[in-house]
Protein backbone atom coordinates (compact mmCIF):
# COMPACT_ATOMS: atom_id res chain seq x y z
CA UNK A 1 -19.50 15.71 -12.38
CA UNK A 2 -18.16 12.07 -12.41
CA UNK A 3 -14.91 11.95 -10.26
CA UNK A 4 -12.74 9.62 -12.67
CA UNK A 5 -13.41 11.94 -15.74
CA UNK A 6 -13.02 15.35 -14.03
CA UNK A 7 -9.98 13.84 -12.12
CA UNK A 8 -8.46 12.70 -15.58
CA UNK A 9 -8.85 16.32 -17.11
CA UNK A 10 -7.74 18.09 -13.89
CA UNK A 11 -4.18 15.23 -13.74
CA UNK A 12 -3.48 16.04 -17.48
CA UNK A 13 -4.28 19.89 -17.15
CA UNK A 14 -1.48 19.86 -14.51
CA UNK A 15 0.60 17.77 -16.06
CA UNK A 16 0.52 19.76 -19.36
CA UNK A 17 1.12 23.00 -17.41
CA UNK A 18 3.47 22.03 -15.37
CA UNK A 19 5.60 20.39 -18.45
CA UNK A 20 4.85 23.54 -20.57
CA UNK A 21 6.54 26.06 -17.53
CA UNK A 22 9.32 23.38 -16.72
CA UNK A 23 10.05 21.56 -20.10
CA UNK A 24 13.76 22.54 -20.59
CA UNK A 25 14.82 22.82 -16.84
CA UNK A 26 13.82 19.32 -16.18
CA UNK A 27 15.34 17.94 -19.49
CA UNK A 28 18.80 18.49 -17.42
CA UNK A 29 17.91 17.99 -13.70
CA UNK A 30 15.08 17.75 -11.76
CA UNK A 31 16.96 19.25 -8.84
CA UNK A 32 17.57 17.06 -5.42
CA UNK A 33 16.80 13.95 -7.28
CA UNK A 34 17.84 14.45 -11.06
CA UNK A 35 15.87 12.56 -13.78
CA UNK A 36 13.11 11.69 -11.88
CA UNK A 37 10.37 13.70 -13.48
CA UNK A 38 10.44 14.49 -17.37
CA UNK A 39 7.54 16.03 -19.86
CA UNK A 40 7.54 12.96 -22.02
CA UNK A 41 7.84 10.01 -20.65
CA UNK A 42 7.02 8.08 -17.43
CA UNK A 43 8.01 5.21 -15.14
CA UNK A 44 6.30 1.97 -16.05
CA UNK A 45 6.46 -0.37 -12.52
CA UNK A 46 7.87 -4.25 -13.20
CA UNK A 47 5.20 -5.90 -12.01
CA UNK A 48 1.54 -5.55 -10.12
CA UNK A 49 3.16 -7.48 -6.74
CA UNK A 50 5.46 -6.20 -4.54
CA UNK A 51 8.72 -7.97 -4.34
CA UNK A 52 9.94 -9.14 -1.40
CA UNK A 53 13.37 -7.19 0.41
CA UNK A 54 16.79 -8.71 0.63
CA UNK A 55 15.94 -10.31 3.89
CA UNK A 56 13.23 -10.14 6.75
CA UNK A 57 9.41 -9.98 6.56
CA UNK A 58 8.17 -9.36 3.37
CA UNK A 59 5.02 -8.69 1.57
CA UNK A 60 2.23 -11.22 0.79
CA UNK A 61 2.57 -13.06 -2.19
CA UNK A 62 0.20 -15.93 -4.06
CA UNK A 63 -0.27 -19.05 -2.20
CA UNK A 64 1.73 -21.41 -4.28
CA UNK A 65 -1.27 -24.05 -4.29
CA UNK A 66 -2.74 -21.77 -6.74
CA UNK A 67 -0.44 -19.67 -8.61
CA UNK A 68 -0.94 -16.47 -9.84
CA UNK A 69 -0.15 -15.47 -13.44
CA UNK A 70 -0.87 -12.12 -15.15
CA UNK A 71 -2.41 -11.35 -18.71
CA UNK A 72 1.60 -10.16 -19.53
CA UNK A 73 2.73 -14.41 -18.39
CA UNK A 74 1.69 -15.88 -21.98
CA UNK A 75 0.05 -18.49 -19.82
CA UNK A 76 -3.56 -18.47 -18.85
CA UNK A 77 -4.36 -15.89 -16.54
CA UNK A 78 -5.83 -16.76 -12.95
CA UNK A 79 -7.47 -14.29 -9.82
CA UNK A 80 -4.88 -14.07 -6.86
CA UNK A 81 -5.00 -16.31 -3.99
CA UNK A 82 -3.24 -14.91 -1.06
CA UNK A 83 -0.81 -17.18 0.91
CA UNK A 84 -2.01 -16.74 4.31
CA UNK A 85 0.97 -18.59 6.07
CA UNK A 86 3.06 -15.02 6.33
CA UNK A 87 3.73 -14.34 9.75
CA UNK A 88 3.15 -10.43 9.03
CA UNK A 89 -1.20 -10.87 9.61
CA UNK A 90 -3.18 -10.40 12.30
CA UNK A 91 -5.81 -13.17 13.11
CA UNK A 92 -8.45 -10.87 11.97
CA UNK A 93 -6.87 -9.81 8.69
CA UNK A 94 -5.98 -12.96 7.67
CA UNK A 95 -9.68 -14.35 8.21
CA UNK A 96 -10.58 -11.48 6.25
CA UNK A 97 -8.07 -13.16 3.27
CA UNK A 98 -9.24 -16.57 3.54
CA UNK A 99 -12.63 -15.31 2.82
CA UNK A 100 -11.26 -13.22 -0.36
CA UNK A 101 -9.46 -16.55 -1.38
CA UNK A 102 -12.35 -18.69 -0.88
CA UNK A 103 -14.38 -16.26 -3.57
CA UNK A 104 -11.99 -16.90 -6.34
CA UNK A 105 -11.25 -20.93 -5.20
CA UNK A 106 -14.72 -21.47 -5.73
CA UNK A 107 -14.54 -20.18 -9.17
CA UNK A 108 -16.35 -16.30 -8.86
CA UNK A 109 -14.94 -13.14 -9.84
CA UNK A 110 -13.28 -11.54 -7.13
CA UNK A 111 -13.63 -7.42 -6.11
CA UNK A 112 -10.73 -5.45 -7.56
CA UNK A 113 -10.36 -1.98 -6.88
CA UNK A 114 -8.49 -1.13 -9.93
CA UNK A 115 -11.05 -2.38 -12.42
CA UNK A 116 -14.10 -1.17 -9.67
CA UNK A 117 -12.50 2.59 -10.30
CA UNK A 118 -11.80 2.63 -6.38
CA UNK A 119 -8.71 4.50 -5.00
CA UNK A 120 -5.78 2.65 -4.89
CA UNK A 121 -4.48 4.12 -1.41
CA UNK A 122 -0.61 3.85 -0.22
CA UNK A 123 0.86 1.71 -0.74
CA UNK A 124 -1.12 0.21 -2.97
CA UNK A 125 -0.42 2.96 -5.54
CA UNK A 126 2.89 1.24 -5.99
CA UNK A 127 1.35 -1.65 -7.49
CA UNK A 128 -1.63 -0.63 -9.11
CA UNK A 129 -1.13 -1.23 -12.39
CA UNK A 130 1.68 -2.55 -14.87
CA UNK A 131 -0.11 -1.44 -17.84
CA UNK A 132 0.34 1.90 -16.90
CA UNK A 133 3.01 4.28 -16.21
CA UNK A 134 3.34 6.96 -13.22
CA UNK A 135 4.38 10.82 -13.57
CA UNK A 136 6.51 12.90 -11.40
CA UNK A 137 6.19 16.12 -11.55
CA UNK A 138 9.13 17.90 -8.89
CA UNK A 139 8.78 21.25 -7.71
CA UNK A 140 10.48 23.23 -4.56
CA UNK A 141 7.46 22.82 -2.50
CA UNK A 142 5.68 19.92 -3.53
CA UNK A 143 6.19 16.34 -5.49
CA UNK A 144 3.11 15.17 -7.65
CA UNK A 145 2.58 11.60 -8.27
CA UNK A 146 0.30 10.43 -11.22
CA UNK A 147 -0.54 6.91 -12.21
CA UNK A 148 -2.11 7.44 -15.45
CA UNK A 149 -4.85 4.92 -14.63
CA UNK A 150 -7.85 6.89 -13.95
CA UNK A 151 -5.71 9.69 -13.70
CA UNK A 152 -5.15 9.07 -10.09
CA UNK A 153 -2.93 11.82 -8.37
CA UNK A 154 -0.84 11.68 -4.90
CA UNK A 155 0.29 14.85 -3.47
CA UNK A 156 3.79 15.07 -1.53
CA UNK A 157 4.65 18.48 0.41
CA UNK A 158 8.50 19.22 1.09
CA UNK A 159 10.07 19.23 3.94
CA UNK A 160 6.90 20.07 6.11
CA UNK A 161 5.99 18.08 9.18
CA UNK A 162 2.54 15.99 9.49
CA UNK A 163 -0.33 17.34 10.73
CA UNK A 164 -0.97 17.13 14.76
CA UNK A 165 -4.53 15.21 13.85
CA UNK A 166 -4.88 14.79 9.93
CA UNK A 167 -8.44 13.60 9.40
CA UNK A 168 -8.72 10.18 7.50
CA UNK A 169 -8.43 10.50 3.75
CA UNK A 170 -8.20 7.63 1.03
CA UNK A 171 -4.25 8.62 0.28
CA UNK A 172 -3.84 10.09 3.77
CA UNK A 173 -1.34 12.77 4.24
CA UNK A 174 2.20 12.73 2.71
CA UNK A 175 5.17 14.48 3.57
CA UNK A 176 8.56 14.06 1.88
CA UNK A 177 11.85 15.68 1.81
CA UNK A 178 14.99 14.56 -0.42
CA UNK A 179 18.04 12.59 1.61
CA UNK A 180 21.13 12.21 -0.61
CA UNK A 181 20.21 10.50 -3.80
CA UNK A 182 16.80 9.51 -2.58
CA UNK A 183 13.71 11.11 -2.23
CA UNK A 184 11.43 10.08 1.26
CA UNK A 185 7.98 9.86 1.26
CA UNK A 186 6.26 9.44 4.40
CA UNK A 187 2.57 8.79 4.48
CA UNK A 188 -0.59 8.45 7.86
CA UNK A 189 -4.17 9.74 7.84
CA UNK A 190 -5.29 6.93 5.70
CA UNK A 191 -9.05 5.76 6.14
CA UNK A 192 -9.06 1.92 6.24
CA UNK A 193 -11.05 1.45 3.01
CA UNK A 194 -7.88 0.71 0.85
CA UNK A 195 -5.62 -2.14 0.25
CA UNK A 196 -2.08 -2.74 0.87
CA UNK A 197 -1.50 -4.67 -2.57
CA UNK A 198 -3.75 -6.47 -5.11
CA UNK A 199 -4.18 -9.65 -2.91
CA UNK A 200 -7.05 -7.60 -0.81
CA UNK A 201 -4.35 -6.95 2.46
CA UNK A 202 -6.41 -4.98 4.86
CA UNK A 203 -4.92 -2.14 6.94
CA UNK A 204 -6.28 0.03 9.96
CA UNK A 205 -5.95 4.20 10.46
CA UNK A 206 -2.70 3.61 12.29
CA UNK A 207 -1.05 2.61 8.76
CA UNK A 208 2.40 4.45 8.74
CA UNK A 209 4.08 3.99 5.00
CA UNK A 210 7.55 4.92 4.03
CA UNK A 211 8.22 4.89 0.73
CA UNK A 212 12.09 5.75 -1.02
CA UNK A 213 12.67 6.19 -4.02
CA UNK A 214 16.42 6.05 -5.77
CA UNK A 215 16.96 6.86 -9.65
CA UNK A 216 19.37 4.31 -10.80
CA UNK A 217 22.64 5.20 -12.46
CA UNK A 218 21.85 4.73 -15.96
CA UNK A 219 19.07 6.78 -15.37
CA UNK A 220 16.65 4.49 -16.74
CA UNK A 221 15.66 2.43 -13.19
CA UNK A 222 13.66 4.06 -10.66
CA UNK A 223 14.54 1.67 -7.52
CA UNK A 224 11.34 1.69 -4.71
CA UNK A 225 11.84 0.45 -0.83
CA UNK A 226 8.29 0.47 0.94
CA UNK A 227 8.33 0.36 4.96
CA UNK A 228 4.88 -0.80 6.45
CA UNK A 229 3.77 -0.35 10.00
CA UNK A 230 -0.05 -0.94 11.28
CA UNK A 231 -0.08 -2.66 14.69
CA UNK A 232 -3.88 -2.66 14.16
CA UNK A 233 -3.20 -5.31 11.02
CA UNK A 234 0.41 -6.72 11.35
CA UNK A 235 2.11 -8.50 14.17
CA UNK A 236 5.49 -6.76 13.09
CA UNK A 237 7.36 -4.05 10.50
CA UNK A 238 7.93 -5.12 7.34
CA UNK A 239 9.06 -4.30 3.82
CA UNK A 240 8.71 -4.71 0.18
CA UNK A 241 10.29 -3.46 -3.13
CA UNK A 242 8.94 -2.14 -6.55
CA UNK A 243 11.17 -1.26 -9.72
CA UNK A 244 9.96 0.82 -12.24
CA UNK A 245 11.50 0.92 -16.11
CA UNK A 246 11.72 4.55 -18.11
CA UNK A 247 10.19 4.28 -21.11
CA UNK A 248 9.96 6.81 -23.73
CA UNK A 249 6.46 7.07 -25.38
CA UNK A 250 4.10 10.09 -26.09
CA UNK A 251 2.54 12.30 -23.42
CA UNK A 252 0.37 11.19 -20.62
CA UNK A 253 -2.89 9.45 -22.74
CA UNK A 254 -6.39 10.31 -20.77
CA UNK A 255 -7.73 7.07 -18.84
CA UNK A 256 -11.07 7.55 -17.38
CA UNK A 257 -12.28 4.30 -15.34
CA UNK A 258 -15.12 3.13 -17.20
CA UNK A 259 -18.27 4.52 -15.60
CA UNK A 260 -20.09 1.35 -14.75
CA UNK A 261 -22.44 2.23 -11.77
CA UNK A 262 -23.61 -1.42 -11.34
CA UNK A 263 -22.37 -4.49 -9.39
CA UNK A 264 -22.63 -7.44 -11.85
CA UNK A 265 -20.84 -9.80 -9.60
CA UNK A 266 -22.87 -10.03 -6.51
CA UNK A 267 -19.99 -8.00 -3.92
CA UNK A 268 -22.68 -6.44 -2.14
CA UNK A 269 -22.04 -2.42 -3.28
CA UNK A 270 -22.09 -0.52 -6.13
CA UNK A 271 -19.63 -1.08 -8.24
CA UNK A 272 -18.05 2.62 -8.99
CA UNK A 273 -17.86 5.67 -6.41
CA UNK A 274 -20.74 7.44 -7.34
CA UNK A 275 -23.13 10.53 -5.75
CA UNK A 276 -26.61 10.55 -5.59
CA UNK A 277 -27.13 14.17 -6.35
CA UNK A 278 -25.64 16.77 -8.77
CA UNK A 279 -22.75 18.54 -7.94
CA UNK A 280 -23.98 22.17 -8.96
């Protein structure tokens, strides 16, 4: 079976489950962190960047040589080109960038994860799309995570503790517990074949993530501080923000990455995850 379709029915199975068992509970609270998760509607982020925090390092942005505008600016669109003068890279990393830049400066179409039906990782999650929203579901044990692009689903157990050795996985392994109004989502394990963000920031296995989320008061802002640490990538800690609006609309819609097995753009791999025998 193809992953992005059997993860898309498996995400909207549990959704509708879960919102069939929990419908009118979570229409009042959604316990340590009230109106967080609801049946019928989700959180749609503000943008596909991360925003930079008050003060300190911050995340990469576009180099401002060659700005970067979105199919939601009204002006043309363009392909990110990563300022490389943050302080936060390691030489190796940022080598790594130049040579991502230099593919769309020279006019080609650059690799993109999202539209290659590739996992997004953490914390790229967080800005993996703006054109589509992300589900909470809450429950005593366990907070799901769904971006409704290609159905892709993060798990977060409750107040557990990380594994001793947790092998390498593309969202790694997330624990979380709830801290006043905020809910704390800490995430290692990850394999190093994600992204930090959409301008193709590399990362090692010793990626630590810490991710908090805060429901505004008028319950219609879901506030988002991301903590980075990879020694292996970044010469220090740093941070980033992402804001995400409430928006009421219809249930979670099915949206399968197209299933395009072939690279048309010369990156070197096939295009979509894909298995060269049958599952059963």
């Amino acid at each position: 079976m193809l992953r992005g379709a059997a993860s898309a029915v498996a995400a909207i199975a549990l959704a509708a489950a879960w919102a069939d068992a929990n419908a009118q509970d979570q229409q009042k609270t959604s316990g340590p962190l009230a109106g967080l998760s609801y049946s019928e509607y989700g959180w749609f982020p503000a943008g596909d960047d991360f925003m930079p925090p008050e003060s300190g390092p911050g995340p990469i942005a576009f180099d401002p040589a060659h700005p970067y505008y979105s199919n939601q600016s009204g002006r043309q669109p363009t392909d990110r080109v990563a300022d490389l003068s943050n302080p936060i890279l390691q030489p190796w990393a940022r080598e790594q960038m130049r040579k991502a830049n230099a593919v769309v400066i020279a006019g080609k179409v650059p690799y993109n994860p999202r539209e290659t039906c590739h996992m997004a990782g953490v914390p790229g999650f967080d800005v993996f799309s703006r054109l589509r929203p992300v589900y909470f579901l809450q429950g005593p044990r366990e907070v799901t995570i769904i971006n409704e692009g290609d159905q892709q689903v993060r798990h977060i157990f409750l107040n557990v503790p990380h594994s001793k050795n947790p092998k390498p996985s593309w969202y790694g392994e997330s624990v979380g517990h709830y801290e006043g109004e905020e809910l704390i989502v800490d995430t290692i394990g990850m394999n190093d074949k994600t992204y930090i963000d959409n301008y193709l920031t590399p990362h090692t296995t010793q990626l630590h993530v810490v991710e908090r989320y805060r429901v505004a008061d008028d319950g219609k802002t879901l506030n988002l501080d991301v903590t980075v640490e990879d020694p292996g990538a970044f010469t220090t800690v740093w941070r980033a923000k992402q804001q995400y609006q409430r928006q009421t609309r219809a249930k979670m819609e099915e949206a399968v990455c197209a299933e395009n097995n072939t690279d048309f753009f010369g990156h070197g791999y096939v295009a979509v995850p894909h298995t060269d025998k049958p599952d059963f």
